[in-house]
N, C-alpha and C. Protein backbone atom coordinates (compact mmCIF):
# COMPACT_ATOMS: atom_id res chain seq x y z
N UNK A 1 0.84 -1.18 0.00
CA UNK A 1 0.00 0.00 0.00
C UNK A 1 0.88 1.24 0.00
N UNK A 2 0.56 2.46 -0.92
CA UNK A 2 1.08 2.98 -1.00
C UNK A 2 0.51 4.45 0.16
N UNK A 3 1.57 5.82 0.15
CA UNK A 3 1.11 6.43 1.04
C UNK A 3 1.25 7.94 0.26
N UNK A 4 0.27 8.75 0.68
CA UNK A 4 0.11 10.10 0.50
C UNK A 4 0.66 11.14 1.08
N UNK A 5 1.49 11.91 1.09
CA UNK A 5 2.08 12.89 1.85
C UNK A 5 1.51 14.18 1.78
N UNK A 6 1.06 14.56 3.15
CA UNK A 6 0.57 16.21 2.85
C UNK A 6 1.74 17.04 3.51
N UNK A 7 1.16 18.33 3.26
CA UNK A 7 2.22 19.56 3.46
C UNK A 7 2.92 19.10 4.44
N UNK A 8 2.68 19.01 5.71
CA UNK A 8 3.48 19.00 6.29
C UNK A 8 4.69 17.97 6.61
N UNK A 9 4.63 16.96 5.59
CA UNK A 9 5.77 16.32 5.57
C UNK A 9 6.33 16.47 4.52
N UNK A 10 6.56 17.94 3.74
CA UNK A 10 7.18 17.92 2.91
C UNK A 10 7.82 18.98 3.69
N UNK A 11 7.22 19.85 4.39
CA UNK A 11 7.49 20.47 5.62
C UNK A 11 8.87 20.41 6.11
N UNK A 12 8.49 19.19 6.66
CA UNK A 12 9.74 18.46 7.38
C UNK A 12 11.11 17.67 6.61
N UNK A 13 10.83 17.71 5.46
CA UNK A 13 11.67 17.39 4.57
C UNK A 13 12.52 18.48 4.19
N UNK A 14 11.85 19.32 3.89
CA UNK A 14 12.68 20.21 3.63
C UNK A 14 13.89 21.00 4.91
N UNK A 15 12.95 20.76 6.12
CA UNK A 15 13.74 20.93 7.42
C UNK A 15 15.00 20.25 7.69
N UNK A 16 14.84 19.03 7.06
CA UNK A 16 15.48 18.27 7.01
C UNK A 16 15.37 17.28 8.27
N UNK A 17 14.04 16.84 8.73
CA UNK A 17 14.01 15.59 9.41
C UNK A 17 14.44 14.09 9.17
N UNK A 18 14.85 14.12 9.94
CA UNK A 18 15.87 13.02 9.80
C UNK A 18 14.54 11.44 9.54
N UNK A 19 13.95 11.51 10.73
CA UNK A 19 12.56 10.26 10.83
C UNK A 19 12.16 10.53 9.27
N UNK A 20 12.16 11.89 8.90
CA UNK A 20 11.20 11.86 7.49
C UNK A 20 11.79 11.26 6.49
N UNK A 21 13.04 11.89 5.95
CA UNK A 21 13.51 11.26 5.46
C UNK A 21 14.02 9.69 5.54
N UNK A 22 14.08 9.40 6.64
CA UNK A 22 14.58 7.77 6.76
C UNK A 22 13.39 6.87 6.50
N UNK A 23 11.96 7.65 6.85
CA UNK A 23 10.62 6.33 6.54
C UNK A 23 10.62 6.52 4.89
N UNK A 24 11.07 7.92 4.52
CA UNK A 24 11.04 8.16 2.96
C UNK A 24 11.83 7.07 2.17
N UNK A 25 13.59 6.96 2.59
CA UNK A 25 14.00 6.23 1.89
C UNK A 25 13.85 4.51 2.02
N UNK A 26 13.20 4.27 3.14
CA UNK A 26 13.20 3.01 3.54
C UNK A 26 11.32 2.49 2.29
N UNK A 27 10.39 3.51 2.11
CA UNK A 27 9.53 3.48 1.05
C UNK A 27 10.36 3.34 -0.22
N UNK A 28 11.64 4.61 -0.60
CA UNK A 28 11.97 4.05 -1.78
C UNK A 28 12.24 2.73 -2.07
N UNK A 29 13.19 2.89 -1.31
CA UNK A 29 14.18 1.16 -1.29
C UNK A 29 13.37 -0.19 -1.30
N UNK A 30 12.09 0.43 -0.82
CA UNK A 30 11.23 -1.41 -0.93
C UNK A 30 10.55 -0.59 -2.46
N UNK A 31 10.51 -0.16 -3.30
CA UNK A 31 9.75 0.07 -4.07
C UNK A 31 8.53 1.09 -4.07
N UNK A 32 8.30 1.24 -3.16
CA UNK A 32 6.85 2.08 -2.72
C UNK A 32 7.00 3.51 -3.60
N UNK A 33 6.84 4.24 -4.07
CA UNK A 33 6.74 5.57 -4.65
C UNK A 33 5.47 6.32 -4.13
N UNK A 34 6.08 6.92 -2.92
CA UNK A 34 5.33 7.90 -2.36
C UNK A 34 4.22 9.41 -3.27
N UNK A 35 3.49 9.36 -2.76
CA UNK A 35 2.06 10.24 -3.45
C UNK A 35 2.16 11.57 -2.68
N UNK A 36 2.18 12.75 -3.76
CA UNK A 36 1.82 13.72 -3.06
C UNK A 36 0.79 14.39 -4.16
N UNK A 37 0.15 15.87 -4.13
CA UNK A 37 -0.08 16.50 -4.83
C UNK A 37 0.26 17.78 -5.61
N UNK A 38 0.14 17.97 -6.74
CA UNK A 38 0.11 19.43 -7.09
C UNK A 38 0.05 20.61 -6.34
N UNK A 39 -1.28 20.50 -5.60
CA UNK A 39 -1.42 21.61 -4.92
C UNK A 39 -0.27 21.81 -3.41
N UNK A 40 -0.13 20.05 -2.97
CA UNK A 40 0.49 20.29 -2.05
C UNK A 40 1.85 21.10 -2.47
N UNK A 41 2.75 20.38 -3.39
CA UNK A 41 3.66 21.42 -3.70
C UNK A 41 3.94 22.49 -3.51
N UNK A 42 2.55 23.41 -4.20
CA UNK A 42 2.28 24.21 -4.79
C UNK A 42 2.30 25.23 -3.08
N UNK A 43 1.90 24.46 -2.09
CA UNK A 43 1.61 25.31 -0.76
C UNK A 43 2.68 25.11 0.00
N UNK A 44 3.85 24.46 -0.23
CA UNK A 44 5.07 24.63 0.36
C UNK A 44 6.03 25.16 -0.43
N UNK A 45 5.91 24.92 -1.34
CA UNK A 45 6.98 25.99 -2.05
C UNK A 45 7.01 27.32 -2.15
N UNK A 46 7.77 27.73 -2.04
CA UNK A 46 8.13 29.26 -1.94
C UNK A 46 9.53 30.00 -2.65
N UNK A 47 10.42 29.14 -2.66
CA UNK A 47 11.88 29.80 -3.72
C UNK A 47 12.12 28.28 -4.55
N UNK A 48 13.05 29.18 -5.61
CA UNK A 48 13.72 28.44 -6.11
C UNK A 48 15.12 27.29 -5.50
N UNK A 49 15.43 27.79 -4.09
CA UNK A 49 16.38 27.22 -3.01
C UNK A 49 15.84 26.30 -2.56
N UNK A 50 14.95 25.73 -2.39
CA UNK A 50 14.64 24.28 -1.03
C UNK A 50 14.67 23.41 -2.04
N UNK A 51 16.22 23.52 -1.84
CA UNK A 51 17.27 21.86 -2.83
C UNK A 51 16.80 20.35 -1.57
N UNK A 52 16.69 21.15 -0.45
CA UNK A 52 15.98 19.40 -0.20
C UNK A 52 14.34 19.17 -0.25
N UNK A 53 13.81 19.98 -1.06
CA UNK A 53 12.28 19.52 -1.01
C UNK A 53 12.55 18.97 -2.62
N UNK A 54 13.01 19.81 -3.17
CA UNK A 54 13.27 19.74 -4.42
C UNK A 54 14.17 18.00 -4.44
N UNK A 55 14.69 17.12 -3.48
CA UNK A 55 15.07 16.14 -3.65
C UNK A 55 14.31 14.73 -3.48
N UNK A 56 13.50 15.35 -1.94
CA UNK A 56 12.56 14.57 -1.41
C UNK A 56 11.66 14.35 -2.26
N UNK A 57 11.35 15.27 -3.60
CA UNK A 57 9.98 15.16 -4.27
C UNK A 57 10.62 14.51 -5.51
N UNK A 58 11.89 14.00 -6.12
CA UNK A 58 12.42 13.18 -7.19
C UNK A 58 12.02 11.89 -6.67
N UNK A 59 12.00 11.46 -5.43
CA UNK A 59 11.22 10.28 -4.93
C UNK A 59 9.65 9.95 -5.21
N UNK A 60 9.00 10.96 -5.10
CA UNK A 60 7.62 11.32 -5.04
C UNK A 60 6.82 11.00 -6.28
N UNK A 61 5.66 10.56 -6.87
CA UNK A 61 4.39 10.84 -8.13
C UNK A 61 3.60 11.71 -7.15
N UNK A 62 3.77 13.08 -8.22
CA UNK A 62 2.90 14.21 -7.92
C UNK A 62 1.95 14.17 -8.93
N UNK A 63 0.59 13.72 -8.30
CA UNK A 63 -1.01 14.04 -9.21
C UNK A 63 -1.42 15.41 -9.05
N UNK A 64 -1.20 15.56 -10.19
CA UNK A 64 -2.27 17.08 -10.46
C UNK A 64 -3.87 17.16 -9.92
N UNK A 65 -4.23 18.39 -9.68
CA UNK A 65 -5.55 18.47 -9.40
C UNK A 65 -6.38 18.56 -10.79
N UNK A 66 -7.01 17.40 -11.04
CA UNK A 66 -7.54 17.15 -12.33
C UNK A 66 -9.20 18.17 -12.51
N UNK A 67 -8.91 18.68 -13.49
CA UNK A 67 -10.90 19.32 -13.49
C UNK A 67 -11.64 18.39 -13.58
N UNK A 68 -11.65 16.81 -13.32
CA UNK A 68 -13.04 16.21 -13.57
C UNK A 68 -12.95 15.72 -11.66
N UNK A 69 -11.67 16.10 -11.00
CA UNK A 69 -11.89 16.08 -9.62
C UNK A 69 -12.53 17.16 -8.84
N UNK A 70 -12.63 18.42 -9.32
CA UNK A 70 -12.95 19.67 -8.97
C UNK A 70 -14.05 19.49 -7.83
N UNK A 71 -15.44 18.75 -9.20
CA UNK A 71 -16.73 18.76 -7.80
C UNK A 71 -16.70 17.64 -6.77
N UNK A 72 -16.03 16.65 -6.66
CA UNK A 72 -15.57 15.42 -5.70
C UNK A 72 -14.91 16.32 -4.58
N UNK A 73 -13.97 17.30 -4.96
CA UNK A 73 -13.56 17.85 -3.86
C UNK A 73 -14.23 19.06 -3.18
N UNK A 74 -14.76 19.74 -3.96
CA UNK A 74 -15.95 20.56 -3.13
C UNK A 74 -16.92 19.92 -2.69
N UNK A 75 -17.34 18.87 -3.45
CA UNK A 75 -18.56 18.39 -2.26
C UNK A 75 -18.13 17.57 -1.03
N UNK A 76 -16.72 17.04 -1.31
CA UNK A 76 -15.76 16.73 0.42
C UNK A 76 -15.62 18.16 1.12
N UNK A 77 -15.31 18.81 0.74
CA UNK A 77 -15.22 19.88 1.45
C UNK A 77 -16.57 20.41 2.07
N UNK A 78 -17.68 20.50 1.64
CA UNK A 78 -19.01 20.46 2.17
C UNK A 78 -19.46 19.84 3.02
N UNK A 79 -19.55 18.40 2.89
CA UNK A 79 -19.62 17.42 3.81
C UNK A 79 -19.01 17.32 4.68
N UNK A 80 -18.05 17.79 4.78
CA UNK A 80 -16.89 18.11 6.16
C UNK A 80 -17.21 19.54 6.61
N UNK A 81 -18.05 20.06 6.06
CA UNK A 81 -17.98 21.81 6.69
C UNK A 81 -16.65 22.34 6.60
N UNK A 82 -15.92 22.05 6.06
CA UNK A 82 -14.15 22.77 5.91
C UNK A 82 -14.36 23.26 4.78
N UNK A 83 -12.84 24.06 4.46
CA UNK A 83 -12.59 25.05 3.79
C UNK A 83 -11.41 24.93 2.56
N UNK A 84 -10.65 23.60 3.20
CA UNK A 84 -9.40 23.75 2.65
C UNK A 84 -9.42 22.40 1.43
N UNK A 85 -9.25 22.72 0.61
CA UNK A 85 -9.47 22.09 -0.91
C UNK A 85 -8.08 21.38 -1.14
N UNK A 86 -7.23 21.69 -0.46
CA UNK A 86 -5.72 20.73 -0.57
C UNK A 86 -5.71 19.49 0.37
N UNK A 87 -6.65 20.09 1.64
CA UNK A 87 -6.69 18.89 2.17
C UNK A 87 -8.01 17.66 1.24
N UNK A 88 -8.57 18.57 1.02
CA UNK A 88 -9.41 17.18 0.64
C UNK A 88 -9.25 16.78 -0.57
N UNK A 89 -8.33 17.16 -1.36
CA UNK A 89 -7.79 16.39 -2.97
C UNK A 89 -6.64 15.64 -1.95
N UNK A 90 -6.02 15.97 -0.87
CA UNK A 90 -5.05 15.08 -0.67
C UNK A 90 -5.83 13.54 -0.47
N UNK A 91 -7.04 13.65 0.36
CA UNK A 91 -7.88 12.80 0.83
C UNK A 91 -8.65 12.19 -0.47
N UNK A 92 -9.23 12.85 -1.39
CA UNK A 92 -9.30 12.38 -2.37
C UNK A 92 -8.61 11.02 -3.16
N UNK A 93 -7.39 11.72 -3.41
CA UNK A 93 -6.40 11.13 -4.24
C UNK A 93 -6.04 9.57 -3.33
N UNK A 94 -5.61 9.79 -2.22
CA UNK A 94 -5.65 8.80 -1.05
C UNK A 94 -6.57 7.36 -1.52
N UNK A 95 -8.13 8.15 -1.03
CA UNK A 95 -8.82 7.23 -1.55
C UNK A 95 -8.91 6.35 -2.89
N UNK A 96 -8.85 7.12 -4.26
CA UNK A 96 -8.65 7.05 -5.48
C UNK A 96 -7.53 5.65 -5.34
N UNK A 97 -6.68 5.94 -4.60
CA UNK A 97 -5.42 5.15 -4.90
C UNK A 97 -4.90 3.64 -3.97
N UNK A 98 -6.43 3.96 -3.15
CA UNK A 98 -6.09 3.03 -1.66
C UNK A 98 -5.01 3.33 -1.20
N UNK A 99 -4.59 4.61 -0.63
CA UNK A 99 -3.30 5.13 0.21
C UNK A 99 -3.55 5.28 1.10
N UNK A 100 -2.40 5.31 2.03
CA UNK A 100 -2.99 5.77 3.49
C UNK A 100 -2.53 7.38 3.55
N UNK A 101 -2.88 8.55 4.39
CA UNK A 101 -2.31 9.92 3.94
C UNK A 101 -1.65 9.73 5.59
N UNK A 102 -0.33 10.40 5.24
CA UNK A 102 0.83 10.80 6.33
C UNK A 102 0.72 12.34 6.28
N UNK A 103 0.20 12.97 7.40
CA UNK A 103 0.21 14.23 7.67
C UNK A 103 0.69 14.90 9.27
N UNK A 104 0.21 16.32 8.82
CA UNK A 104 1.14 16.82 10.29
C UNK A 104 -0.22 17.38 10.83
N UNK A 105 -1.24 17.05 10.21
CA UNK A 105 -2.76 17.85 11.00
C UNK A 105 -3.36 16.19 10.56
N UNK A 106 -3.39 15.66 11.17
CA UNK A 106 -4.28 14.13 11.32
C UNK A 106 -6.16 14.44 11.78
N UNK A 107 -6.15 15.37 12.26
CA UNK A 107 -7.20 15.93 12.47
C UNK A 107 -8.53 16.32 11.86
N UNK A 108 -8.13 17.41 10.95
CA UNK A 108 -8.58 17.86 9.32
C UNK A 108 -8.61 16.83 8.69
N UNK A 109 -7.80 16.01 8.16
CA UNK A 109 -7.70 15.09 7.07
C UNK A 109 -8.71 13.85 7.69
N UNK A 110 -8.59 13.36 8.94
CA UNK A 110 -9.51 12.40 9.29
C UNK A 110 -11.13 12.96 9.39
N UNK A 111 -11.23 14.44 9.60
CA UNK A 111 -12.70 14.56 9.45
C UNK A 111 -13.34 14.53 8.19
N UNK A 112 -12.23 15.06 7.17
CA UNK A 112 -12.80 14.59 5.62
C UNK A 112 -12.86 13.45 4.98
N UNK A 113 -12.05 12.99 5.84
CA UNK A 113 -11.70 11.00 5.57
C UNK A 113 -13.17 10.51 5.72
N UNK A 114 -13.40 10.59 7.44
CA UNK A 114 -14.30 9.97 7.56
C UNK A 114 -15.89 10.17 6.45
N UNK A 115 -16.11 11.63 5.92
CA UNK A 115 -17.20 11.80 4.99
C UNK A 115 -16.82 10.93 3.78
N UNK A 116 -16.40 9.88 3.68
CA UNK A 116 -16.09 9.21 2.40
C UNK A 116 -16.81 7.64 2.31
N UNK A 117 -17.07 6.87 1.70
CA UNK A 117 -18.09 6.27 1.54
C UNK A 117 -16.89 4.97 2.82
N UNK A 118 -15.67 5.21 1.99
CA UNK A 118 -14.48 4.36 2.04
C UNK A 118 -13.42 5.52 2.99
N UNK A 119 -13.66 5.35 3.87
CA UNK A 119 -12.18 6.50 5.10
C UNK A 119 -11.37 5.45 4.85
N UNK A 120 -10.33 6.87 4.59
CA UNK A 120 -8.61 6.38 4.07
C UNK A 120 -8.29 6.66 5.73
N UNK A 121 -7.18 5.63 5.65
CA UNK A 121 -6.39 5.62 7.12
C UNK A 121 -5.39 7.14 6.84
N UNK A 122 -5.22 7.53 7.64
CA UNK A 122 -4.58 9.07 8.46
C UNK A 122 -3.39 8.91 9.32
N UNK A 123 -2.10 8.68 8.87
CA UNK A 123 -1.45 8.69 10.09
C UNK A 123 -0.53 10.11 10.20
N UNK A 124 -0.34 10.45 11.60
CA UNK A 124 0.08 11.62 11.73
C UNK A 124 2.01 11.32 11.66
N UNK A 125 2.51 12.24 11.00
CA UNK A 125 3.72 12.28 11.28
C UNK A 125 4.65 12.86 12.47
């Protein structure tokens, strides 16, 4: 089974956590190719400098936020009463893929989890 990474463990990658990186390469090394998204990227990046996010994510398949996902994720976002559209394409995609999502807010992501027909497992980093 493969796993989903939200912001905040790209977060920490770029911090350069050591745990992060070591569950990271111990996923490469068995094969696993870790999941993130577009958008997540898209909300941690900030310069052209974060040479270690920029490394951690040569490991990574980054799915775009597709337009035929658009209303799947607003109506998660509804059903959860939340706001945040990165979390729930992360949760999305998760599901889509039978992943489990590794995050740093286990919280958010499990309340949109749970509105799913199928709740993706949530583990916090």
């Amino acid at each position: 089974m493969s796993i989903v990474y939200d912001a905040g463990v790209l977060i920490a990658a770029e911090r350069n956590d050591r745990r992060v990186w070591s569950d990271h390469r111990i996923r490469l090394e068995m094969g696993v190719a870790p999941i993130t998204t577009g958008p997540v990227v898209a909300q941690v990046s900030r310069t052209g400098r974060q040479v270690q996010l920029r490394r951690f994510l040569r490991g990574c398949s980054v799915v775009p936020f597709a337009a035929e996902q658009a209303h799947a994720v607003g109506s998660l976002v509804g059903k959860a009463s939340g706001s945040d559209i990165v979390d729930a394409h992360v949760v999305l995609v998760a599901s889509e893929s039978g992943s489990k999502v590794l995050t740093s807010d286990p919280d958010d992501l499990w309340r949109l989890s749970s509105r799913l027909p199928n709740p993706v497992a949530v583990r916090p980093i």
